[in-house]
Protein backbone atom coordinates (compact mmCIF):
# COMPACT_ATOMS: atom_id res chain seq x y z
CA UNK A 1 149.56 95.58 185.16
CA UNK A 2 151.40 95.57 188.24
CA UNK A 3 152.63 99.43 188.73
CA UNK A 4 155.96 99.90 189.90
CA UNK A 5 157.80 102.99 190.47
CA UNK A 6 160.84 103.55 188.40
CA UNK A 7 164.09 106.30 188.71
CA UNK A 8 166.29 106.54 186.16
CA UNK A 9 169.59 104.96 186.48
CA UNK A 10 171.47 107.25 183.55
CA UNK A 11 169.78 109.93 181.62
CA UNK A 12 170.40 107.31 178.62
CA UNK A 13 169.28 103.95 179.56
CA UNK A 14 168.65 101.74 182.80
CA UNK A 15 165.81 102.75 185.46
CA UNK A 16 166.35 101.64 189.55
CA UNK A 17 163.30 99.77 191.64
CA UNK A 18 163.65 101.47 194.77
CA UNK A 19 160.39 100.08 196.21
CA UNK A 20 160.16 96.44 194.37
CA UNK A 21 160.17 93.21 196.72
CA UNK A 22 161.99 90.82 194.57
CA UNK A 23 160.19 88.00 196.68
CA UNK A 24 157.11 89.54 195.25
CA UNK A 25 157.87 88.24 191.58
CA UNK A 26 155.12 85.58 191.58
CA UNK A 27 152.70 87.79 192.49
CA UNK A 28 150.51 88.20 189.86
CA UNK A 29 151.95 91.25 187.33
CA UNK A 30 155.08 91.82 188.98
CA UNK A 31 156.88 90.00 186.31
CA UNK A 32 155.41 90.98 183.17
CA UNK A 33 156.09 94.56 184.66
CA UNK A 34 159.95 93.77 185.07
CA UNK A 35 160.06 91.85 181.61
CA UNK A 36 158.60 95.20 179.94
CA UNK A 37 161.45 97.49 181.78
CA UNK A 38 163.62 95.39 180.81
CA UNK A 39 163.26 95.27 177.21
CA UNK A 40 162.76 99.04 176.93
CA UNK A 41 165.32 100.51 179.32
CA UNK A 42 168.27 97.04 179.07
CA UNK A 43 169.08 97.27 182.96
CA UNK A 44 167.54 96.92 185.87
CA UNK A 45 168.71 98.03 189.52
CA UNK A 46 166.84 96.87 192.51
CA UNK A 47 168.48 97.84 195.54
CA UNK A 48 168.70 96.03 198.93
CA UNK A 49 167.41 93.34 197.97
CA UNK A 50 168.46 89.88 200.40
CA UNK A 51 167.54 87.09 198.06
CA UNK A 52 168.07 83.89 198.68
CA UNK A 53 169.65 81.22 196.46
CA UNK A 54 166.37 79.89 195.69
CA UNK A 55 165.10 83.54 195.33
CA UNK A 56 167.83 84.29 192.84
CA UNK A 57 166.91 80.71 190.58
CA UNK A 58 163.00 81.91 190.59
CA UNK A 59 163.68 85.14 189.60
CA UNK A 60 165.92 84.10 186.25
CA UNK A 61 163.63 81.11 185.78
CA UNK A 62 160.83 83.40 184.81
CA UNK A 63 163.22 85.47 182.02
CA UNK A 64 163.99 82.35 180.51
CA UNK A 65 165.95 78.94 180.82
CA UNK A 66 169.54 78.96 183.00
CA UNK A 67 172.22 78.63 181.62
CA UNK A 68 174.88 76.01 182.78
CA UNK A 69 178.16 75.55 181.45
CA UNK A 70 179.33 72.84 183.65
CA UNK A 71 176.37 70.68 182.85
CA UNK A 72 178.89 68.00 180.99
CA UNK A 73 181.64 67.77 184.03
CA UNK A 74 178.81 67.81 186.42
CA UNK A 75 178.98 64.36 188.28
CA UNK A 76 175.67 62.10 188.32
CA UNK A 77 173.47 63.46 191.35
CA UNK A 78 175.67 66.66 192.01
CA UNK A 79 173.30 69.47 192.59
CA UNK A 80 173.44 72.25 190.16
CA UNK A 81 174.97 75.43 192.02
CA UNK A 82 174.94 79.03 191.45
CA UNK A 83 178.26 80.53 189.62
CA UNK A 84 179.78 82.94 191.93
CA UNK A 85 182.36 86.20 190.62
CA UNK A 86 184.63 85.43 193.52
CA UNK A 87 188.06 85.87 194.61
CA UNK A 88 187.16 82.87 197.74
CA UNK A 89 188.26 79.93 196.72
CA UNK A 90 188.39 76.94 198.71
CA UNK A 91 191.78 77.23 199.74
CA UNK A 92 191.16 80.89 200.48
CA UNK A 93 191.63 84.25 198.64
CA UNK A 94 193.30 83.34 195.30
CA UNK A 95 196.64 84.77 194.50
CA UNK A 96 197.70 87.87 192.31
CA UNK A 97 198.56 85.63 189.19
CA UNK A 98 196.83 82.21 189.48
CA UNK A 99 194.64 80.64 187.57
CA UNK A 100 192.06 81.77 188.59
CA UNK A 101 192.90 85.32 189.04
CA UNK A 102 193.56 85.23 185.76
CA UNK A 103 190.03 84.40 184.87
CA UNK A 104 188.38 87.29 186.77
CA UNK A 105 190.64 89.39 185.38
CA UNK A 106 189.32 88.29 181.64
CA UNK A 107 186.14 89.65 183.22
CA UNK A 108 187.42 92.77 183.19
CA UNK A 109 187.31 93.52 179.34
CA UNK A 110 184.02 94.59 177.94
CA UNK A 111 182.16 91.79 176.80
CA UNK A 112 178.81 90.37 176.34
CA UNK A 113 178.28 86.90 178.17
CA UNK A 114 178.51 83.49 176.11
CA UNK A 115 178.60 84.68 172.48
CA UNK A 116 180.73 81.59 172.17
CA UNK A 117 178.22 79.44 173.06
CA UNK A 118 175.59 77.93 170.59
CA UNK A 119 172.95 79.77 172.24
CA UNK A 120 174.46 82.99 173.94
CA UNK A 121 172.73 84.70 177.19
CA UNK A 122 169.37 87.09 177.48
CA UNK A 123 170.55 88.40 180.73
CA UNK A 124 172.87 88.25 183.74
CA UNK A 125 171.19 88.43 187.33
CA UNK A 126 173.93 89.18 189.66
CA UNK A 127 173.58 89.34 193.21
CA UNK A 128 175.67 90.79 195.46
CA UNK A 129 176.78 88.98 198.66
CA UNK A 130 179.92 89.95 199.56
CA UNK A 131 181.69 93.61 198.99
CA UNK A 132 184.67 95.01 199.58
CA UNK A 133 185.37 98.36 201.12
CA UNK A 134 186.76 100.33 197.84
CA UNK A 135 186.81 98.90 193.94
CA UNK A 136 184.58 96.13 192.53
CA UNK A 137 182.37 98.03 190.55
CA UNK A 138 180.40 96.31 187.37
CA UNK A 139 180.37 98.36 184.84
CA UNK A 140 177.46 98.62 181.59
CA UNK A 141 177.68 99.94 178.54
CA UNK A 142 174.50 100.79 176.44
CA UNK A 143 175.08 99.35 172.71
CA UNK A 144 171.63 100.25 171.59
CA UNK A 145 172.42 103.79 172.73
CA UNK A 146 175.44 103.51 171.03
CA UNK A 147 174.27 102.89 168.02
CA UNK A 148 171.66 105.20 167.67
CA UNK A 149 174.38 107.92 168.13
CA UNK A 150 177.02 105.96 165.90
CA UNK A 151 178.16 108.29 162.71
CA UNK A 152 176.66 107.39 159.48
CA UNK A 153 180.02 106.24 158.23
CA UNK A 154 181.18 104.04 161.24
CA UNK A 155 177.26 102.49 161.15
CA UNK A 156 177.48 101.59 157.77
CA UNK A 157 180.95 99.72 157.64
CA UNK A 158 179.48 97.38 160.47
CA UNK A 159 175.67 96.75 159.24
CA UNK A 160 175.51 93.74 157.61
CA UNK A 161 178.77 92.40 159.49
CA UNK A 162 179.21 88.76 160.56
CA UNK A 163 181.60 88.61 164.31
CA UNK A 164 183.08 85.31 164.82
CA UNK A 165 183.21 84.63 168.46
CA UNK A 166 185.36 82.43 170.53
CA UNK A 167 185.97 82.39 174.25
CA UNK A 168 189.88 81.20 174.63
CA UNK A 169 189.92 84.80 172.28
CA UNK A 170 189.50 86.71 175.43
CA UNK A 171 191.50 84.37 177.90
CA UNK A 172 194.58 84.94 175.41
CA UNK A 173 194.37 88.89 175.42
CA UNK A 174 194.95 87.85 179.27
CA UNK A 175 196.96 84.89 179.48
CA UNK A 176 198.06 82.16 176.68
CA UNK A 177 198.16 79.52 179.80
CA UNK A 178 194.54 80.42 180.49
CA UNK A 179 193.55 80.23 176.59
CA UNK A 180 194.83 76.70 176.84
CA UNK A 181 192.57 75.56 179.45
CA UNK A 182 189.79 72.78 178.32
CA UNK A 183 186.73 75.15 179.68
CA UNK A 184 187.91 77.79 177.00
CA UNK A 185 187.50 75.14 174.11
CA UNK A 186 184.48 73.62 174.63
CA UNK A 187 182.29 74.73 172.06
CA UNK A 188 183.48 75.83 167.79
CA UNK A 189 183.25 79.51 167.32
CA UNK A 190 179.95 81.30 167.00
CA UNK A 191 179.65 83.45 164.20
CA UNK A 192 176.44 86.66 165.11
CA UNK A 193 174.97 89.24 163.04
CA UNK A 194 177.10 92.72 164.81
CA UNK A 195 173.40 93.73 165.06
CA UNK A 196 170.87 92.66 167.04
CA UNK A 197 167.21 93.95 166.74
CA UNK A 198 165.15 93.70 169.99
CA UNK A 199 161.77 91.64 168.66
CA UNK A 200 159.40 93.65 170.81
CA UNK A 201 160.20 97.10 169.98
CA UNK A 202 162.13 96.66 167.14
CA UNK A 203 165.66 98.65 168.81
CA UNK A 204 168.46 97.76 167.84
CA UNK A 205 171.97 97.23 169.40
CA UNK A 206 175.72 96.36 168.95
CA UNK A 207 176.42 93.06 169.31
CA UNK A 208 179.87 92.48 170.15
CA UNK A 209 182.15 91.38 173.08
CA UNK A 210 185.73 90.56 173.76
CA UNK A 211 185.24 87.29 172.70
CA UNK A 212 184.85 88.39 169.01
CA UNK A 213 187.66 87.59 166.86
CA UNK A 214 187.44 88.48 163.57
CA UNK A 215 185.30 89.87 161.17
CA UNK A 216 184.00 87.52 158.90
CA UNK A 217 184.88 88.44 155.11
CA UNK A 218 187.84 90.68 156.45
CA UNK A 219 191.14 90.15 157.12
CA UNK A 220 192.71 89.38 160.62
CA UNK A 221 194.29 92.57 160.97
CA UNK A 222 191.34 94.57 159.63
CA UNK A 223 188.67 92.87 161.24
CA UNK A 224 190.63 93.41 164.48
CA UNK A 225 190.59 97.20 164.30
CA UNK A 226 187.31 97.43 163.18
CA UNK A 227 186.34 95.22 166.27
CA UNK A 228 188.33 97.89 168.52
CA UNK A 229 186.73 101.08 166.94
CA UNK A 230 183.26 99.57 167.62
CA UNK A 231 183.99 98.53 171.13
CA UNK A 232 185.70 102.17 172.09
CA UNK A 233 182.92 103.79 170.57
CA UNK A 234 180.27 101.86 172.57
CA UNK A 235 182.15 102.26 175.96
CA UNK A 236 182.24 105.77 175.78
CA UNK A 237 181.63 107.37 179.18
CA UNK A 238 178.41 108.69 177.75
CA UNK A 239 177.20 105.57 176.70
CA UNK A 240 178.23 104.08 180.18
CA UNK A 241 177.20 103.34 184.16
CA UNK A 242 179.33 102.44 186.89
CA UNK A 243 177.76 100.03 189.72
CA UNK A 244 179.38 100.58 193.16
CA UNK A 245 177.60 97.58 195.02
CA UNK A 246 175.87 97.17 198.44
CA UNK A 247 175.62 94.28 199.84
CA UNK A 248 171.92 92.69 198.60
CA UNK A 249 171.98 94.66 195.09
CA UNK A 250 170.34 92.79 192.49
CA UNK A 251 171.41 94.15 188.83
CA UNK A 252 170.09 92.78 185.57
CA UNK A 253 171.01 93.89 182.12
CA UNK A 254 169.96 92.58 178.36
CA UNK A 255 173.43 90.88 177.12
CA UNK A 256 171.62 91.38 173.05
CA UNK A 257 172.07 95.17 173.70
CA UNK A 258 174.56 96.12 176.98
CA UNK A 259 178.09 94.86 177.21
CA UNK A 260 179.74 94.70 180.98
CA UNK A 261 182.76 94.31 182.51
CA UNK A 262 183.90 94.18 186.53
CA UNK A 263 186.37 96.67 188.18
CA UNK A 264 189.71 95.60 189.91
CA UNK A 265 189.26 95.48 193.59
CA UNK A 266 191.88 94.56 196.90
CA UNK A 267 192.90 90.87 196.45
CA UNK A 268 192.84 91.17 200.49
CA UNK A 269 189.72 91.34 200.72
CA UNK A 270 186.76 88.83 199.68
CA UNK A 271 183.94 89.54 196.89
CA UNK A 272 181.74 87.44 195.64
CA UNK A 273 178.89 88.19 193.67
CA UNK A 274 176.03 85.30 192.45
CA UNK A 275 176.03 85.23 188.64
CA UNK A 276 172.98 83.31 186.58
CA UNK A 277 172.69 84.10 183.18
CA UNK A 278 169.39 83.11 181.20
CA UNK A 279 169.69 82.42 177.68
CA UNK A 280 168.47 83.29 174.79
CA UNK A 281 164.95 81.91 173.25
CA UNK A 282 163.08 82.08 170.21
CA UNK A 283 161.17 84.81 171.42
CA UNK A 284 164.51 86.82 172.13
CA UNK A 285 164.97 86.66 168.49
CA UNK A 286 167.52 83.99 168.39
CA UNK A 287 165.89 82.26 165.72
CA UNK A 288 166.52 85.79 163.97
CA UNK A 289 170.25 85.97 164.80
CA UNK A 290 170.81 82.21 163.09
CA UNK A 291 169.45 82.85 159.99
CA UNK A 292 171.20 86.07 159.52
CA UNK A 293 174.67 84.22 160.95
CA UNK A 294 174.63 82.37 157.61
């Protein structure tokens, strides 16, 4: 196996690639080497990287299939494009309390990507390509971590726990106009296992995010607080790492066992950052997650 020398990013989970050539992941052993990081140490940093779009599709395409949420408004022969975290809009920066805005800001509450969706993401590959001067930091947040340190009493009232999941959930702690948007209602709510055990080594990890909206088998109110204990505990500073980016920056994190979130930053200024999450597959143990949904 491809060796490849490793730094750690915290002193509790993630490990930095200062010397891997991202362009180098066909090579023979380069990926198995990443895919074995990844499941034991849930982020990845590779730094100054300058991948290209096509780069950037190769690399997710070998954790898994992409995901694409815009497959059904996508017009017959419109080319599939890379989601971008972006302020840049066509019509220039977006304003202060837009739509749009509004959106990014949603991004900014800790949460795993696409739990709403009928098959939720392995991973996020961001990219940066665009910075700003001050602010715009991404955020993780171990949950295995988290759980491993979680008090005997706090563990046990969420093993065994059912989270429903639903995206305009999030957009409403935000914005009731943004909740009400079609994109926020396009699939029924998810209901996940709060746990998620990692098939190849057998961790496990909180699953949560701040599209989960109740609890099942408890009441709103209940399930609500419950839902805010977990996610305070996991997002302790301890359990956390703050990504300042350079421009190039690749990061990559395991969504069954890290939640994220981004940092405000100058609405002067232009950011943009290329998102492509993989999702989930049989071998992820989503086949697990289903039958313990119910």
């Amino acid at each position: 196996m491809t060796d490849l020398r490793t730094v750690p990013l915290t002193d509790r989970f993630g490990v930095i690639l200062p010397e891997c050539d991202l362009k180098d992941v066909n090579r023979p052993g380069v990926f198995p080497r990443i895919r074995a990081l990844f499941e034991e140490h849930s982020a990845l940093l590779f730094p100054g990287q300058h991948l290209s779009d096509e780069g950037h599709l190769t690399l997710a395409r070998h954790f898994g299939p992409i995901e694409d949420r815009l497959a059904d408004e996508r017009k017959e022969g419109e080319a599939y494009k890379i989601p971008q975290v972006s302020n840049v809009t066509e019509d220039g920066l977006t304003g202060e309390e837009d739509l749009h805005m509004l959106h990014l800001k949603a991004n900014f509450l800790w949460h795993a990507d696409s739990t709403f969706m009928p098959v939720p993401a392995l991973a996020n590959i961001l990219v940066a390509r665009v910075v700003t001067e001050s602010g715009g930091a991404t955020e993780l947040a171990s949950t295995r971590e988290a759980l491993a340190e979680m008090p005997d009493v706090l563990k046990a009232r969420l093993r065994g726990k059912r989270l429903r999941h639903r995206y305009a959930h999030s957009r409403a702690r935000i914005s009731p106009a943004l909740a009400a948007l079609p994109m926020f209602h396009k699939w029924p709510d998810q209901i996940w296992p709060a746990i998620w055990t990692n098939p190849v080594n057998g961790k496990e990890a909180v699953y949560i995010a701040s599209h989960a909206c109740a609890v099942e088998g408890m009441g709103a109110e209940e399930g609500a607080a419950l839902i805010d204990e977990i996610t305070a505990f996991c997002t302790q500073p301890r359990f956390t790492y703050s990504h300042n980016w350079r421009v190039g920056d690749v990061l990559i994190w395991d969504q069954r066992a890290v939640l994220h979130r981004g940092r405000p930053w100058p609405m002067d200024q232009p950011r943009t950052l290329s998102s492509l999450c993989v999702s989930v597959t049989e071998a992820d143990g989503l086949e697990a997650m289903r039958s313990g949904a119910g």
